[in-house]
Protein backbone atom coordinates (compact mmCIF):
# COMPACT_ATOMS: atom_id res chain seq x y z
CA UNK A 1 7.92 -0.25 7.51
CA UNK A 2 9.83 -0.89 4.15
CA UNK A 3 7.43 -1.15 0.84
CA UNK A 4 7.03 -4.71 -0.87
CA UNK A 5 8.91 -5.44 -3.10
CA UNK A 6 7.34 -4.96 -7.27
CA UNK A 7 9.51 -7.45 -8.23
CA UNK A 8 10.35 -11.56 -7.83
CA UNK A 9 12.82 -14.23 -9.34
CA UNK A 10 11.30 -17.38 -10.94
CA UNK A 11 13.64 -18.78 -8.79
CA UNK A 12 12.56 -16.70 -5.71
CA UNK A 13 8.99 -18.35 -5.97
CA UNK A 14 9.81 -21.45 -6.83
CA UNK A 15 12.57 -22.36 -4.39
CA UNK A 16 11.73 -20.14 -1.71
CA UNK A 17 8.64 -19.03 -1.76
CA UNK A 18 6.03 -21.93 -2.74
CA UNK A 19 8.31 -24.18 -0.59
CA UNK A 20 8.48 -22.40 2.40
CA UNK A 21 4.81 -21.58 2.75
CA UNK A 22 3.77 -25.19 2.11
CA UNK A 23 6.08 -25.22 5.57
CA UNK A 24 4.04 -22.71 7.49
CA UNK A 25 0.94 -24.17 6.26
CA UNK A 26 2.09 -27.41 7.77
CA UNK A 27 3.42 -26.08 11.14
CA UNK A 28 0.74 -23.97 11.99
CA UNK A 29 -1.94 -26.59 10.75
CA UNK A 30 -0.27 -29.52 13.35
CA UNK A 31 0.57 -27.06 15.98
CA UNK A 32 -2.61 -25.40 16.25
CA UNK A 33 -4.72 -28.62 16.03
CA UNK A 34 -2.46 -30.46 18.45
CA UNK A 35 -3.13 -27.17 21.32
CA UNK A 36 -6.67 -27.28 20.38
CA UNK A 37 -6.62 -30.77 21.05
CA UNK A 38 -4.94 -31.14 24.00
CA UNK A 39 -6.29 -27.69 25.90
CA UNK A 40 -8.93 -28.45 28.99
CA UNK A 41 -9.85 -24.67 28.63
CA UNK A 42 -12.39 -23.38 26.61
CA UNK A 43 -11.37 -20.06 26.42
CA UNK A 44 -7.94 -21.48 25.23
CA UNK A 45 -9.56 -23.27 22.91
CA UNK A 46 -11.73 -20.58 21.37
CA UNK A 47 -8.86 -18.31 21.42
CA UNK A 48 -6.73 -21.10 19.33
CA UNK A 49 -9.40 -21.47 16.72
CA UNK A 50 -9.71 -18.01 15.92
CA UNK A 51 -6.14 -18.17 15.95
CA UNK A 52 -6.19 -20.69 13.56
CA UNK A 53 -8.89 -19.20 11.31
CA UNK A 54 -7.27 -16.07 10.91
CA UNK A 55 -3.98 -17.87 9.56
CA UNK A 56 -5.97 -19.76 7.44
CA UNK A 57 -7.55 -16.67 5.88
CA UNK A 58 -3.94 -15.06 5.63
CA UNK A 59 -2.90 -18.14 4.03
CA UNK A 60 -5.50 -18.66 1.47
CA UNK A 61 -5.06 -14.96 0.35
CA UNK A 62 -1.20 -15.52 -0.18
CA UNK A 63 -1.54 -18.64 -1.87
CA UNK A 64 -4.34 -17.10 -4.12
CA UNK A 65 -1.87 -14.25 -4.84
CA UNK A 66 0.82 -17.20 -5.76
CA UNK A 67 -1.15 -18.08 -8.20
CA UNK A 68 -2.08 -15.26 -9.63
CA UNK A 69 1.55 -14.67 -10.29
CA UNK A 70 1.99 -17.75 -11.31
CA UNK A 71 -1.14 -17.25 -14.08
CA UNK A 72 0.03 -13.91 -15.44
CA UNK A 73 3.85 -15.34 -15.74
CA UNK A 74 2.73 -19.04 -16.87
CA UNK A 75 4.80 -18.73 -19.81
CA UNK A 76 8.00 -17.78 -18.01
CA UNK A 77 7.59 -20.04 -15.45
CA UNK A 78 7.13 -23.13 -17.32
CA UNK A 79 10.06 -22.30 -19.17
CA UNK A 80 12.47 -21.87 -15.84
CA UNK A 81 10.78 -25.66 -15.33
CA UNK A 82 11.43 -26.72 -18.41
CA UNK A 83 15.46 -25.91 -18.08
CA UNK A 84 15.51 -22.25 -19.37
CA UNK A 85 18.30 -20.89 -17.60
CA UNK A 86 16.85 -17.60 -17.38
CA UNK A 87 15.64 -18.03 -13.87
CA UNK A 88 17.15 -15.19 -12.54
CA UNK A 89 13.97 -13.93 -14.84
CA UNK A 90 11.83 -11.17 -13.05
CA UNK A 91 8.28 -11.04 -12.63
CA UNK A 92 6.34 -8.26 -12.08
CA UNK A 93 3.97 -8.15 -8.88
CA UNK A 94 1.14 -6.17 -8.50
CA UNK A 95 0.01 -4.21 -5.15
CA UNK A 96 -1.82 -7.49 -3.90
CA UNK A 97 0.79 -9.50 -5.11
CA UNK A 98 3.63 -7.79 -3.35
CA UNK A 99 1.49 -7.27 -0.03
CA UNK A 100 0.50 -11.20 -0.15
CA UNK A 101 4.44 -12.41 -0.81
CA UNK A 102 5.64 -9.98 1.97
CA UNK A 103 3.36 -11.39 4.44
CA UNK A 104 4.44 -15.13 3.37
CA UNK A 105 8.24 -14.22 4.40
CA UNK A 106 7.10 -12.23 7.25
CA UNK A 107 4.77 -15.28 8.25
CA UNK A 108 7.58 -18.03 7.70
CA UNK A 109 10.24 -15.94 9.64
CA UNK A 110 7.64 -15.35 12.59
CA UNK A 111 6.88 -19.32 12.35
CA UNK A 112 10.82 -20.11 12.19
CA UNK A 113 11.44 -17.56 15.48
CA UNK A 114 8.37 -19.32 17.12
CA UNK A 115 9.91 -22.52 16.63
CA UNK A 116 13.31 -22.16 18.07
């Protein structure tokens, strides 16, 4: 298994990142509550809830790391916003960081197999 990555774009969280894990959060929030709400079987059930809890926690840790990045690199990022062409700008990711935006692209590619 390859090491996260230290480093992001402004433009990497912005147009990738944020986007695609409002995505996930979306699919896996309507999926899940559609099979919980259709399934006869409670062990199905149970098993779909956990399921769903333990995205949820995975999800809340990744966006809290978003926006820790996005606190420690306010002042860059509001500047990409604002039309600064420096987009291409990179911020620097600590251990959580990198662990919690590795798991959002590993999370939206396993959603985006799942739902071919």
């Amino acid at each position: 298994m390859s090491s996260p990555r230290t480093q992001i774009t402004v433009n990497e969280l912005n147009d990738e990142i944020v986007p695609r894990l409002d995505l996930v959060e979306k699919l896996i929030n309507t999926t899940l509550a559609s099979l919980i709400e259709t399934t006869e079987s409670v062990e199905e059930r149970e098993r779909r809830e956990d399921q769903k809890r333990r995205f949820e926690l995975m999800l809340l840790s990744i966006r809290m790391n978003v926006a820790s990045v996005s606190r420690r690199h306010a002042t860059v990022i509001r500047a990409a916003q604002n039309g600064d062409r420096t987009g291409g700008s990179l911020l620097q990711l600590d251990e959580n960081e990198a662990i919690a935006l590795d798991n959002a692209r590993s999370l939206y590619d396993q959603v985006k197999a799942h739902a071919r």
